[in-house]
PDB file of N, CA and C in Angstrom:
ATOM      1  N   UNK A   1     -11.846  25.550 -20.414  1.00  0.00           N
ATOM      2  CA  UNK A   1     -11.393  25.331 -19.048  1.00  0.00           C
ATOM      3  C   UNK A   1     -10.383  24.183 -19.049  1.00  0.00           C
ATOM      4  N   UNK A   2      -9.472  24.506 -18.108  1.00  0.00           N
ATOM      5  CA  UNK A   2      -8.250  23.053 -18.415  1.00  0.00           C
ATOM      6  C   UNK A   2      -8.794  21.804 -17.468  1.00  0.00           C
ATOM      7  N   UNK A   3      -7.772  21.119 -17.779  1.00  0.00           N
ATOM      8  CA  UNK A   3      -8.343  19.190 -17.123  1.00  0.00           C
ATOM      9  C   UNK A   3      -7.582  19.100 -16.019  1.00  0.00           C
ATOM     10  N   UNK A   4      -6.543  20.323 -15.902  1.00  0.00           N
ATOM     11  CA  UNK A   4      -5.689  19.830 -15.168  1.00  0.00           C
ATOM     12  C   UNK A   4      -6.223  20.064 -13.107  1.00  0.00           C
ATOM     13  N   UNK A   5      -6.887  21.593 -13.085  1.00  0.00           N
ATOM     14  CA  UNK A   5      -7.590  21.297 -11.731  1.00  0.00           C
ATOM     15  C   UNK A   5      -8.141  20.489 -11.779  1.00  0.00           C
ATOM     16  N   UNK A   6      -8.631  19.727 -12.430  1.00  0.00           N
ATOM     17  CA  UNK A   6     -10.205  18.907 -11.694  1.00  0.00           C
ATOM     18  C   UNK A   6      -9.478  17.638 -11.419  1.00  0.00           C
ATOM     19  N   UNK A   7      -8.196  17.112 -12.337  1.00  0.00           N
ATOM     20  CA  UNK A   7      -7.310  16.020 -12.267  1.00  0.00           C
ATOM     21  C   UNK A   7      -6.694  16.237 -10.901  1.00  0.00           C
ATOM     22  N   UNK A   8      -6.831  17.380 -10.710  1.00  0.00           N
ATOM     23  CA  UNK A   8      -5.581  17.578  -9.278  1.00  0.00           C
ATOM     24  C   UNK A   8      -7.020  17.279  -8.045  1.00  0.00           C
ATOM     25  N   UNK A   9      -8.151  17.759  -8.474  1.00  0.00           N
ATOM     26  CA  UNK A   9      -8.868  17.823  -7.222  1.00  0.00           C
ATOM     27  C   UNK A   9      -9.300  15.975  -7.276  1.00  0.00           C
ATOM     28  N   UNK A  10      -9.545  15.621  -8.138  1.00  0.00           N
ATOM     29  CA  UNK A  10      -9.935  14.188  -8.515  1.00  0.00           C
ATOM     30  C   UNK A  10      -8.847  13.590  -7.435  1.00  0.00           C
ATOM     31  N   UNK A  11      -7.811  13.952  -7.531  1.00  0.00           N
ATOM     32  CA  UNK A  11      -6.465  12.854  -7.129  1.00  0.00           C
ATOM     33  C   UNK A  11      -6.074  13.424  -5.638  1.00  0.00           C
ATOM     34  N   UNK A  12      -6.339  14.397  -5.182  1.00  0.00           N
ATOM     35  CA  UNK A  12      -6.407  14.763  -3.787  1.00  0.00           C
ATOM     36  C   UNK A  12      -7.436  14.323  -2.977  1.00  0.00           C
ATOM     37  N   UNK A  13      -8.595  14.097  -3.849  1.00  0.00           N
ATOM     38  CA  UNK A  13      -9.661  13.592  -3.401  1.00  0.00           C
ATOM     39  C   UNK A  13      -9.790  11.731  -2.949  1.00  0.00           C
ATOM     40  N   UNK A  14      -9.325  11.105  -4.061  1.00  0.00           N
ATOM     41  CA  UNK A  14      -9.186   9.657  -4.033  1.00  0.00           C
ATOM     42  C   UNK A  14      -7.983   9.281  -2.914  1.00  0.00           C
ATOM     43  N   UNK A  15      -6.669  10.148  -2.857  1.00  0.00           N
ATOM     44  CA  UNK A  15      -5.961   9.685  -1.884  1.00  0.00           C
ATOM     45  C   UNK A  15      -6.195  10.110  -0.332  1.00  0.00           C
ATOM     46  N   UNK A  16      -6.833  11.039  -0.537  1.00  0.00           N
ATOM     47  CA  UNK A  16      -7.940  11.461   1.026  1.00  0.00           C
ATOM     48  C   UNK A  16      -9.298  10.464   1.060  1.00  0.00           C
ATOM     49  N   UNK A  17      -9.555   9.614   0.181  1.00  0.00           N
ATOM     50  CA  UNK A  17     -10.168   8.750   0.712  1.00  0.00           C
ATOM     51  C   UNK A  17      -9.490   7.822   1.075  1.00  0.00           C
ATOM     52  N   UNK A  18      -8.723   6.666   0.111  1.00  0.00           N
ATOM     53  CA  UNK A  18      -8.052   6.001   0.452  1.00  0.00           C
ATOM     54  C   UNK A  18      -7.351   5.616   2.146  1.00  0.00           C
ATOM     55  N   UNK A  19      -6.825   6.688   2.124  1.00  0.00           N
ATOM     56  CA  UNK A  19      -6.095   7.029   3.229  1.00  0.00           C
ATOM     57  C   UNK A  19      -6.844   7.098   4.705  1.00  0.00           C
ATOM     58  N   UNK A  20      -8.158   7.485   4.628  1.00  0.00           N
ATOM     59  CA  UNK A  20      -9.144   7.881   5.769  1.00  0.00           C
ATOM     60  C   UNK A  20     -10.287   5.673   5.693  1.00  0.00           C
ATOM     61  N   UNK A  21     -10.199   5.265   4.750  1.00  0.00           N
ATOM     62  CA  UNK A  21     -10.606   3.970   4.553  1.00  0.00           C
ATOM     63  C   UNK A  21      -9.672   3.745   5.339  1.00  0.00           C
ATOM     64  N   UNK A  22      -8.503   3.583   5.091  1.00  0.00           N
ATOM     65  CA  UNK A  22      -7.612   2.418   5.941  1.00  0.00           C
ATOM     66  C   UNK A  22      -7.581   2.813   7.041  1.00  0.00           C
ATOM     67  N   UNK A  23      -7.873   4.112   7.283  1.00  0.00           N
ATOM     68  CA  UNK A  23      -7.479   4.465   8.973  1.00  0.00           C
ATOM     69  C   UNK A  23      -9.253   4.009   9.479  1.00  0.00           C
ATOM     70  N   UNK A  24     -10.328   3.657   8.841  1.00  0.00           N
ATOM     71  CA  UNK A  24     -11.475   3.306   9.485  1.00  0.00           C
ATOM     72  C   UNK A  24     -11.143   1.849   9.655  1.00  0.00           C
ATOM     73  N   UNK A  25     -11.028   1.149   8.523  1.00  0.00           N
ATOM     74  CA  UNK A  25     -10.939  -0.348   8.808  1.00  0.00           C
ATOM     75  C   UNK A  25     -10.206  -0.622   9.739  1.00  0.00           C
ATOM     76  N   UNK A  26      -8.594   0.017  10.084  1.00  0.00           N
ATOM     77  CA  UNK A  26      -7.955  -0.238  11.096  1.00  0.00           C
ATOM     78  C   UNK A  26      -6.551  -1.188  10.184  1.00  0.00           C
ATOM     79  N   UNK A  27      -6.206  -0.598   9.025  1.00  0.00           N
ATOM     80  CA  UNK A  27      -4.881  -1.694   8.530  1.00  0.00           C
ATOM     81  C   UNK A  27      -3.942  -0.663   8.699  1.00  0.00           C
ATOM     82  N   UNK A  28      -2.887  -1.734   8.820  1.00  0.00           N
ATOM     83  CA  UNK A  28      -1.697  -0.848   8.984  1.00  0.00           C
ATOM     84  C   UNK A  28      -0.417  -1.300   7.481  1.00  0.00           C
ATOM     85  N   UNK A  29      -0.059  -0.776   7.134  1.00  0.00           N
ATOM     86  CA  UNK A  29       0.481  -0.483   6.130  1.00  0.00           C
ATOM     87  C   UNK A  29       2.412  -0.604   6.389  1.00  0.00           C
ATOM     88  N   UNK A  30       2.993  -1.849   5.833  1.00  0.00           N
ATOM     89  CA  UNK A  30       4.224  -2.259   6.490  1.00  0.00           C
ATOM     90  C   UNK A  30       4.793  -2.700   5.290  1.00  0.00           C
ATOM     91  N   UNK A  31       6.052  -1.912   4.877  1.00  0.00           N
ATOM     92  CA  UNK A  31       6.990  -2.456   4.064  1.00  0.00           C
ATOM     93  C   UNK A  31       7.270  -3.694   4.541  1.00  0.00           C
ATOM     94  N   UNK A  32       7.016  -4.730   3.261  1.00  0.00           N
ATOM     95  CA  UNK A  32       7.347  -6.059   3.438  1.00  0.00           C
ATOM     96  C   UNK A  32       8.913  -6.381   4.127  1.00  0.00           C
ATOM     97  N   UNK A  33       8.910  -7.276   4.484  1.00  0.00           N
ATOM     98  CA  UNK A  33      10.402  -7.853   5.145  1.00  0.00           C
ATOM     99  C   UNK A  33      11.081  -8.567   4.354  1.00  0.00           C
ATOM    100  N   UNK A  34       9.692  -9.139   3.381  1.00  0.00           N
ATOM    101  CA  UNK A  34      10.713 -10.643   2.835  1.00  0.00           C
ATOM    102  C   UNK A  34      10.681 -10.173   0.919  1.00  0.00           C
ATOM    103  N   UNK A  35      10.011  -9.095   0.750  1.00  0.00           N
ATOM    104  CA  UNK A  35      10.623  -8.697  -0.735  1.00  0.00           C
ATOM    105  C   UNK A  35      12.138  -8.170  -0.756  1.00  0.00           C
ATOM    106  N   UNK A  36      12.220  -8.491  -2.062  1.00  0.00           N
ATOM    107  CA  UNK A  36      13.828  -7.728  -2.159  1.00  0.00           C
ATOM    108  C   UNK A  36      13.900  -7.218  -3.661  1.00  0.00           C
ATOM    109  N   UNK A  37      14.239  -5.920  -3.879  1.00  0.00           N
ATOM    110  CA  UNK A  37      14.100  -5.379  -5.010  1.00  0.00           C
ATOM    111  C   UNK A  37      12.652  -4.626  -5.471  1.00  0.00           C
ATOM    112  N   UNK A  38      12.854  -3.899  -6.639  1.00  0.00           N
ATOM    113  CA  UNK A  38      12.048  -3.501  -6.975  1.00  0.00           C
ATOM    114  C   UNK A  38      10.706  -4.521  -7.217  1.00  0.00           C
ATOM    115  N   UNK A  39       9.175  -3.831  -7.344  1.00  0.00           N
ATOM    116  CA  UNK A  39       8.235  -4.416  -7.039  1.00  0.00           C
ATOM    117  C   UNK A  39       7.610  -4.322  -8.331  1.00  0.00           C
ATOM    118  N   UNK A  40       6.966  -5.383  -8.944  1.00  0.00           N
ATOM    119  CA  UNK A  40       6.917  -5.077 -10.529  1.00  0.00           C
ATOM    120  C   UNK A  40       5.432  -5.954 -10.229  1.00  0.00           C
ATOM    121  N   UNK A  41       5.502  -6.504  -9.788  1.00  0.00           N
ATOM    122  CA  UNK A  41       3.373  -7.348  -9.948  1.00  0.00           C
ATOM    123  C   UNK A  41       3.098  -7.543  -8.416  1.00  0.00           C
ATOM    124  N   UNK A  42       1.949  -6.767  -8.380  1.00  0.00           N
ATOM    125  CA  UNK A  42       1.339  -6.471  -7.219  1.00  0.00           C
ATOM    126  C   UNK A  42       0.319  -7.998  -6.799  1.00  0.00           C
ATOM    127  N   UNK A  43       0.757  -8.534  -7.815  1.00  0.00           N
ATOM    128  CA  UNK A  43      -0.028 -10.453  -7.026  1.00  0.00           C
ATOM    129  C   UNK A  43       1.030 -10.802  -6.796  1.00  0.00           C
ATOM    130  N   UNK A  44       1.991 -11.130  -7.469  1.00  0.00           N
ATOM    131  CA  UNK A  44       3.254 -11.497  -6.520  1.00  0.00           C
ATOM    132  C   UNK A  44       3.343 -10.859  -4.730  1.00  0.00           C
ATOM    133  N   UNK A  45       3.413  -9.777  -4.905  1.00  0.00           N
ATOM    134  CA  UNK A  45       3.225  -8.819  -3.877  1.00  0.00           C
ATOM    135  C   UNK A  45       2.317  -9.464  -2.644  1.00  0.00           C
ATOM    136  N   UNK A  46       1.065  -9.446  -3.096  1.00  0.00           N
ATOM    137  CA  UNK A  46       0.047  -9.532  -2.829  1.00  0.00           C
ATOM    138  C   UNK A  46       0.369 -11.534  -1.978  1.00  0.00           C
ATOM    139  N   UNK A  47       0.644 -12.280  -2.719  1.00  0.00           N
ATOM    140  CA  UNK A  47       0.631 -13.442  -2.672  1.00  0.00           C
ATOM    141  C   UNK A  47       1.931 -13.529  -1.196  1.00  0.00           C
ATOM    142  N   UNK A  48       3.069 -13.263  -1.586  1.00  0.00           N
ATOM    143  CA  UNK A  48       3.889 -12.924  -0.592  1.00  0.00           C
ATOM    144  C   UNK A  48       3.471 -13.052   0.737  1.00  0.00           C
ATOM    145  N   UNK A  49       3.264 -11.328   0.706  1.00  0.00           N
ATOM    146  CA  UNK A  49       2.400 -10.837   1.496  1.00  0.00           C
ATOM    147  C   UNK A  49       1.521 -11.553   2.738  1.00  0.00           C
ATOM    148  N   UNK A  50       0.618 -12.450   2.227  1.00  0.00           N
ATOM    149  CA  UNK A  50       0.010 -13.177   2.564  1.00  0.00           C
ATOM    150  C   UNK A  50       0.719 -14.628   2.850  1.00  0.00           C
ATOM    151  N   UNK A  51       1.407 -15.231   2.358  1.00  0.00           N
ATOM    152  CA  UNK A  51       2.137 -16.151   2.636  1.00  0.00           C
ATOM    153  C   UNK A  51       2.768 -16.252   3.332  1.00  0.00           C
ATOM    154  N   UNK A  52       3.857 -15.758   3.537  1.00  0.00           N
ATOM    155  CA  UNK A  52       5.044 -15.561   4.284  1.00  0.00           C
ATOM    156  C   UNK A  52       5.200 -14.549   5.856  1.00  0.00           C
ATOM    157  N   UNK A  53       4.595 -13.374   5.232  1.00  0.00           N
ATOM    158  CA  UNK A  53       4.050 -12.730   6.489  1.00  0.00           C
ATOM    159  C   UNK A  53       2.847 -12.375   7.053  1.00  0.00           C
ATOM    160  N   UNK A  54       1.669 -13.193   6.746  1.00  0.00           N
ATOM    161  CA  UNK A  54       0.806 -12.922   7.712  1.00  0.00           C
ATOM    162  C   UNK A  54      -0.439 -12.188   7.530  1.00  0.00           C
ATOM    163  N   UNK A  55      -0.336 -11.229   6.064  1.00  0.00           N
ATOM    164  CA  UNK A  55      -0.270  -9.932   6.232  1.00  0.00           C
ATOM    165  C   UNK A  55      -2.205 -10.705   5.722  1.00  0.00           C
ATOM    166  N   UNK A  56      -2.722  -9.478   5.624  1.00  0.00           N
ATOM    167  CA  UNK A  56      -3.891  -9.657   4.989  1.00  0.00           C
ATOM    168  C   UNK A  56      -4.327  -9.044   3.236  1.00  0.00           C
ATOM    169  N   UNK A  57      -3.406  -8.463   3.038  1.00  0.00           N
ATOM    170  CA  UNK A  57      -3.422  -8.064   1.247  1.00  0.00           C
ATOM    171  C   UNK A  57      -1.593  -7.636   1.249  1.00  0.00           C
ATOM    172  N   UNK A  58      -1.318  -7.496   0.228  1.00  0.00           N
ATOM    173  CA  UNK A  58      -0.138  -6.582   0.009  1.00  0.00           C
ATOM    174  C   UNK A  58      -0.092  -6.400  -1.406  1.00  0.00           C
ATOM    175  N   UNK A  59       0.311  -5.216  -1.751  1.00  0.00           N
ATOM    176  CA  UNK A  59       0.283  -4.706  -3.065  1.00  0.00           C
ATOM    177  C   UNK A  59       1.883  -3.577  -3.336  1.00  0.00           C
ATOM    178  N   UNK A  60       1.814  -3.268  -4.235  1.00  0.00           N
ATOM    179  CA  UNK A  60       2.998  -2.322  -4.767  1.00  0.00           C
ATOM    180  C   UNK A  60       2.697  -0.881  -4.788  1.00  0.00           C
ATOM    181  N   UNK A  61       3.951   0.046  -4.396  1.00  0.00           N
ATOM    182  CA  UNK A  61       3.588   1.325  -3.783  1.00  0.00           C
ATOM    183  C   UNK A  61       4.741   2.309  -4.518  1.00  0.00           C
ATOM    184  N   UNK A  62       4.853   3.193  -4.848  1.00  0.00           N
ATOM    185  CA  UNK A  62       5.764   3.917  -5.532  1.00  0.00           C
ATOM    186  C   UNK A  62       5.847   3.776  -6.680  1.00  0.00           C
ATOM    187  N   UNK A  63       6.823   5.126  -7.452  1.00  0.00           N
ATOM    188  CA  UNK A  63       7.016   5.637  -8.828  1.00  0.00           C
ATOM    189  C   UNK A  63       7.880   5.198  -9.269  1.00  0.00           C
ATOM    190  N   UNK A  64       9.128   5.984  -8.638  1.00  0.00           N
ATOM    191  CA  UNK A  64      10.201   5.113  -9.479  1.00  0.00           C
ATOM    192  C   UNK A  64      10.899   4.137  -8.702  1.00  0.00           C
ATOM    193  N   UNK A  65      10.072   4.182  -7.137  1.00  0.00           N
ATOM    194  CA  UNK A  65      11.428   3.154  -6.612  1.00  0.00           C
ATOM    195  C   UNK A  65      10.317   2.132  -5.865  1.00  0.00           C
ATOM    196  N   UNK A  66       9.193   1.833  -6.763  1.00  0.00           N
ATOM    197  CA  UNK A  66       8.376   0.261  -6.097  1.00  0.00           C
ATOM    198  C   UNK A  66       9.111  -0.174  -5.249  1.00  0.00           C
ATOM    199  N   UNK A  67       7.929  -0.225  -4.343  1.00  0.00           N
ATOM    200  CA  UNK A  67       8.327  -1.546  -3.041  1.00  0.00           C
ATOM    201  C   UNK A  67       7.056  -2.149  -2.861  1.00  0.00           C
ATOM    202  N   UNK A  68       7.091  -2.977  -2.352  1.00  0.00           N
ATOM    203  CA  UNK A  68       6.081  -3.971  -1.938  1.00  0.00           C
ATOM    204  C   UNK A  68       5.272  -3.474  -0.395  1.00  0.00           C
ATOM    205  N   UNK A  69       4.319  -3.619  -0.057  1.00  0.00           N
ATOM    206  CA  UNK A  69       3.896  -3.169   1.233  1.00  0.00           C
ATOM    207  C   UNK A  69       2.676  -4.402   1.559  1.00  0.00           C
ATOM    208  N   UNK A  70       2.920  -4.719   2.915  1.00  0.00           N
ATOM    209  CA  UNK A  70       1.841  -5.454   3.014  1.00  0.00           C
ATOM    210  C   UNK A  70       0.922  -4.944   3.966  1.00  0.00           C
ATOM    211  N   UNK A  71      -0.216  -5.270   4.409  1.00  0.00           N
ATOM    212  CA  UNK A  71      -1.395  -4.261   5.397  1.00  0.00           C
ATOM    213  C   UNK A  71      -1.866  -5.704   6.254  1.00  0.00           C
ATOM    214  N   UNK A  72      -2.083  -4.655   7.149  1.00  0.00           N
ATOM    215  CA  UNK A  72      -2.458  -5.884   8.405  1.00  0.00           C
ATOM    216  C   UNK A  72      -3.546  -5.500   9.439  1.00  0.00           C
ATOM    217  N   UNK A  73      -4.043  -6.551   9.679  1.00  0.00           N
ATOM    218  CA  UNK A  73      -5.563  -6.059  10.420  1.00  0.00           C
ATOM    219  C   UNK A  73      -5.135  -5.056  11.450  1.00  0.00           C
ATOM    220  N   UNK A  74      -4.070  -5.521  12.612  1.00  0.00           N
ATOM    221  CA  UNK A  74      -3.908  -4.933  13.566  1.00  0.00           C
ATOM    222  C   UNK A  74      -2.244  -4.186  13.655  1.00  0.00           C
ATOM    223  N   UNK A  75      -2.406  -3.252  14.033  1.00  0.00           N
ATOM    224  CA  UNK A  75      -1.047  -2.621  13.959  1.00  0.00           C
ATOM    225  C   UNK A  75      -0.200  -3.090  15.277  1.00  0.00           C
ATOM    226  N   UNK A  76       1.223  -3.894  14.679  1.00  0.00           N
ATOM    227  CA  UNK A  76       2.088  -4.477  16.065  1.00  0.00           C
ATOM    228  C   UNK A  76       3.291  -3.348  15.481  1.00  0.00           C
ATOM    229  N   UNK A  77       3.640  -2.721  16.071  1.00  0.00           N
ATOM    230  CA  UNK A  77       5.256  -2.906  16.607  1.00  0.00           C
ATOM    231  C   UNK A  77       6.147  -3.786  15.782  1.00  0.00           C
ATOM    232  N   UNK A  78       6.691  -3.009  14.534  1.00  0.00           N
ATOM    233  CA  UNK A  78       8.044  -4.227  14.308  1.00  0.00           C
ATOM    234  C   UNK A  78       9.285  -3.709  15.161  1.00  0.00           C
ATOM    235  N   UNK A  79       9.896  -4.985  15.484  1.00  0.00           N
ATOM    236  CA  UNK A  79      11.451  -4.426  16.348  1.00  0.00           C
ATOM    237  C   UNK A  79      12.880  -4.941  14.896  1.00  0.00           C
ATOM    238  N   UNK A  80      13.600  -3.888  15.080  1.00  0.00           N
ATOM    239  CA  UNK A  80      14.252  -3.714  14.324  1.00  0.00           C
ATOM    240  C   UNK A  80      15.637  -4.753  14.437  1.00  0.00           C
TER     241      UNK A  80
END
């Protein structure tokens, strides 16, 4: 039998949790403002994140084109 369904159901599964966690806790999920460039250490990220904006974690998101994202208790409205 191959590895590859159960890898696919494994990974549909973890990002349907993921995804349904943050929508219980209530974070909202916001490309950082104050990174620039690609996102290479998610404590940097993370540290940022928390420093500068507010945020309550931030970590690194994407394949080939990392960005930084930070999450926040309550979801505001950014104005552009």
């Amino acid at each position: 039998m191959s590895k590859t369904p159960k890898f696919s159901f494994l990974l549909i599964f973890l990002i349907t949790f993921i995804f349904l966690l943050n929508t219980a806790i209530g974070m909202c999920e916001v490309r950082s403002r104050t990174w620039h460039g690609r996102c290479r250490s998610p404590s940097h990220c993370d540290a940022k994140c928390q420093q500068r904006e507010k945020a309550v974690h931030g970590t690194c998101h994407g394949f080939l084109h990392r960005k930084c994202y930070c999450y926040y208790e309550d979801c505001i409205p950014v104005s552009a």
